[in-house]
C-alpha atoms as a PDB file:
ATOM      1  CA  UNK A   1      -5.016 -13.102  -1.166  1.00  0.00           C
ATOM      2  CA  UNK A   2      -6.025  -9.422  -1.521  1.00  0.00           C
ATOM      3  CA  UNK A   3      -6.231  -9.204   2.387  1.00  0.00           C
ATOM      4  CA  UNK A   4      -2.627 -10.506   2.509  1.00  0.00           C
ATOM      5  CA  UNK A   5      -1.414  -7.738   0.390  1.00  0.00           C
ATOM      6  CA  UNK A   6      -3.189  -5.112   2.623  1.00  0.00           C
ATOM      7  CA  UNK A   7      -1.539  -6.696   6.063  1.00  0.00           C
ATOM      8  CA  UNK A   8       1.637  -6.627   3.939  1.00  0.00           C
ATOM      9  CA  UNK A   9       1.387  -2.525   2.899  1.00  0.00           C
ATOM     10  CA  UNK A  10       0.123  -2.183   6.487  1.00  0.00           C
ATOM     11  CA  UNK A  11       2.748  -3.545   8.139  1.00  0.00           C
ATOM     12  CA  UNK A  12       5.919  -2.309   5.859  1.00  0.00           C
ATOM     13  CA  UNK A  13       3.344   1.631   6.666  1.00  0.00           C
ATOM     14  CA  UNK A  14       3.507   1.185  10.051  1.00  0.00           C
ATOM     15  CA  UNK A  15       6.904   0.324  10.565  1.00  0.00           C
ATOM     16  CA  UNK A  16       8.312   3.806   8.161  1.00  0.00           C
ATOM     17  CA  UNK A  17       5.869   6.648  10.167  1.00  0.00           C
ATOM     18  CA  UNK A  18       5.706   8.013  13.201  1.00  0.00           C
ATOM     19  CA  UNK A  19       2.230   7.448  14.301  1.00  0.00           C
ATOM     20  CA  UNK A  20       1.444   4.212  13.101  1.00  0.00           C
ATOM     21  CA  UNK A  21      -2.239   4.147  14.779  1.00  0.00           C
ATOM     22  CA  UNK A  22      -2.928   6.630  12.149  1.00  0.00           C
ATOM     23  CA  UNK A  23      -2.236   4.305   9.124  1.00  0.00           C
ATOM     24  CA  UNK A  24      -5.519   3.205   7.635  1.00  0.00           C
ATOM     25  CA  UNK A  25      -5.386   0.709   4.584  1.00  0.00           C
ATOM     26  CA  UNK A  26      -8.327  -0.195   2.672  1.00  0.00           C
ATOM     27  CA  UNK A  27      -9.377  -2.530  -0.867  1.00  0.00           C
ATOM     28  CA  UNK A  28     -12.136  -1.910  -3.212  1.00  0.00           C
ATOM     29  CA  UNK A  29     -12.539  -3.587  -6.519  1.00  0.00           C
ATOM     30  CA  UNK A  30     -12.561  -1.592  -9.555  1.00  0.00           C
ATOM     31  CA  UNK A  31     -13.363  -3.737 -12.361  1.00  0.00           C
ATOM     32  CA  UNK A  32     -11.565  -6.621 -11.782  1.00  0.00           C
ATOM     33  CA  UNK A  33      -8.265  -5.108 -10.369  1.00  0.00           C
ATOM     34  CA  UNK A  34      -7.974  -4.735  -6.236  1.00  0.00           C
ATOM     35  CA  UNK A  35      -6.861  -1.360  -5.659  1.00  0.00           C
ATOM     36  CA  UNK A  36      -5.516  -0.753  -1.941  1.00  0.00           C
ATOM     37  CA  UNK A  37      -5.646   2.258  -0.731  1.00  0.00           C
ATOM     38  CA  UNK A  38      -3.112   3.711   1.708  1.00  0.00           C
ATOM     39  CA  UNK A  39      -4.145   6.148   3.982  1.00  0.00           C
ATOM     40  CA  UNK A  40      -1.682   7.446   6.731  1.00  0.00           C
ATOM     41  CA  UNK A  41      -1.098  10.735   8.806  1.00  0.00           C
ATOM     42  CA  UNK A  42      -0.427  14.128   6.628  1.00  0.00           C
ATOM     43  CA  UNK A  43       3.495  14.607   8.853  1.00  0.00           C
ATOM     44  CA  UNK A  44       3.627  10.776   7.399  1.00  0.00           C
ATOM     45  CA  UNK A  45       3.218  11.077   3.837  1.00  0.00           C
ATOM     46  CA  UNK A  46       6.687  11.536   2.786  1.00  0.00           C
ATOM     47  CA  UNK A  47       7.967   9.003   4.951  1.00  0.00           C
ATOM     48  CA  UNK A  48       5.887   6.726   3.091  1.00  0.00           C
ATOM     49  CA  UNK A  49       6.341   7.389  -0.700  1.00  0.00           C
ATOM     50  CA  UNK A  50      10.098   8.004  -0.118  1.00  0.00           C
ATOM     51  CA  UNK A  51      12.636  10.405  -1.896  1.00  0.00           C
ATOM     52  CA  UNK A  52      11.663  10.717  -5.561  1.00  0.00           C
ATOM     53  CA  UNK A  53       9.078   7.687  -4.683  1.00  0.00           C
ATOM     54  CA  UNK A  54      11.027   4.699  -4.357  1.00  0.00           C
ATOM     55  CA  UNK A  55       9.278   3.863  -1.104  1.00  0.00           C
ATOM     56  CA  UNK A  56       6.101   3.488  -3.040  1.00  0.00           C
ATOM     57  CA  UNK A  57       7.354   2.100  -6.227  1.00  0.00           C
ATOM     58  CA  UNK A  58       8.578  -0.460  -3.578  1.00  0.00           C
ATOM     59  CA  UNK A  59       5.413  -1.302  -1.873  1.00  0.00           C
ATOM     60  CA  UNK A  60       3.750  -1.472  -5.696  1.00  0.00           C
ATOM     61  CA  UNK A  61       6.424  -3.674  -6.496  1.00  0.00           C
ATOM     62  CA  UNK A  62       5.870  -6.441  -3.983  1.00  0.00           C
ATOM     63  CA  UNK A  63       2.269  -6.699  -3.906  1.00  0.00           C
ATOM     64  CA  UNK A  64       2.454  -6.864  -8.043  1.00  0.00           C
ATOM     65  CA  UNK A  65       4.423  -9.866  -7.292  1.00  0.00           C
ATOM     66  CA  UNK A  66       2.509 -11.138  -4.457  1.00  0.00           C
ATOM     67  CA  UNK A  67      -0.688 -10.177  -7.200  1.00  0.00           C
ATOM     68  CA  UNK A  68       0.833 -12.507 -10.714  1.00  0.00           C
ATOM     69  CA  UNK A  69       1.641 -15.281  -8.349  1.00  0.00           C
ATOM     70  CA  UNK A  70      -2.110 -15.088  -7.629  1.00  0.00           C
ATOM     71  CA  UNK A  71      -3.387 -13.970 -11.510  1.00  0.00           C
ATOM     72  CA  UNK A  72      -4.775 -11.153  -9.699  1.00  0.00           C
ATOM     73  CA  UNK A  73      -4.501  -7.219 -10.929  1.00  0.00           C
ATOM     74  CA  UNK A  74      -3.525  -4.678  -8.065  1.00  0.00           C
ATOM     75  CA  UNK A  75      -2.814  -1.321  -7.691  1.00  0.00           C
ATOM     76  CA  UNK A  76      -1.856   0.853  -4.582  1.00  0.00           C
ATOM     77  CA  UNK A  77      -3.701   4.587  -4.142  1.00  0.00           C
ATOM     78  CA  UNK A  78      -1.226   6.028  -1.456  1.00  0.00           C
ATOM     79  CA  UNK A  79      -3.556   9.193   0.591  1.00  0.00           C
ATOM     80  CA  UNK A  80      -6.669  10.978  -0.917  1.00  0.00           C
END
């Protein structure tokens, strides 16, 4: 399920910057919760946490769904 989340934050990446070969997204587990991690290029960055955030408090958002429907605990680390 985890890997569906990351194809999901990939894709929705991708399709906001300008060089999406640059957009890198890894998962580790941190004691219990999946934490993705977004990495993507530093002209990108804005493009992908939004104005005031809302593009990232959108991505968190689906993949928190995508994560109870699953009884699984998620977050999303978005560059460094």
């Amino acid at each position: 399920m985890a890997s569906m989340m990351s194809n999901l934050i990939e894709y929705i990446a991708k399709s906001l910057v300008d060089e999406p070969d640059e957009v890198h997204v890894s998962e580790h587990d941190d004691h219990g919760r999946i934490i993705i991690h977004l990495d993507v290029a530093e002209d990108d960055i804005g493009r992908v946490i939004g104005r005031d955030g809302r593009i990232a408090t959108a991505m968190r958002s689906l993949i928190k769904v995508a994560a109870i429907r699953e009884d699984v605990r998620v977050g999303l680390e978005i560059g460094d």
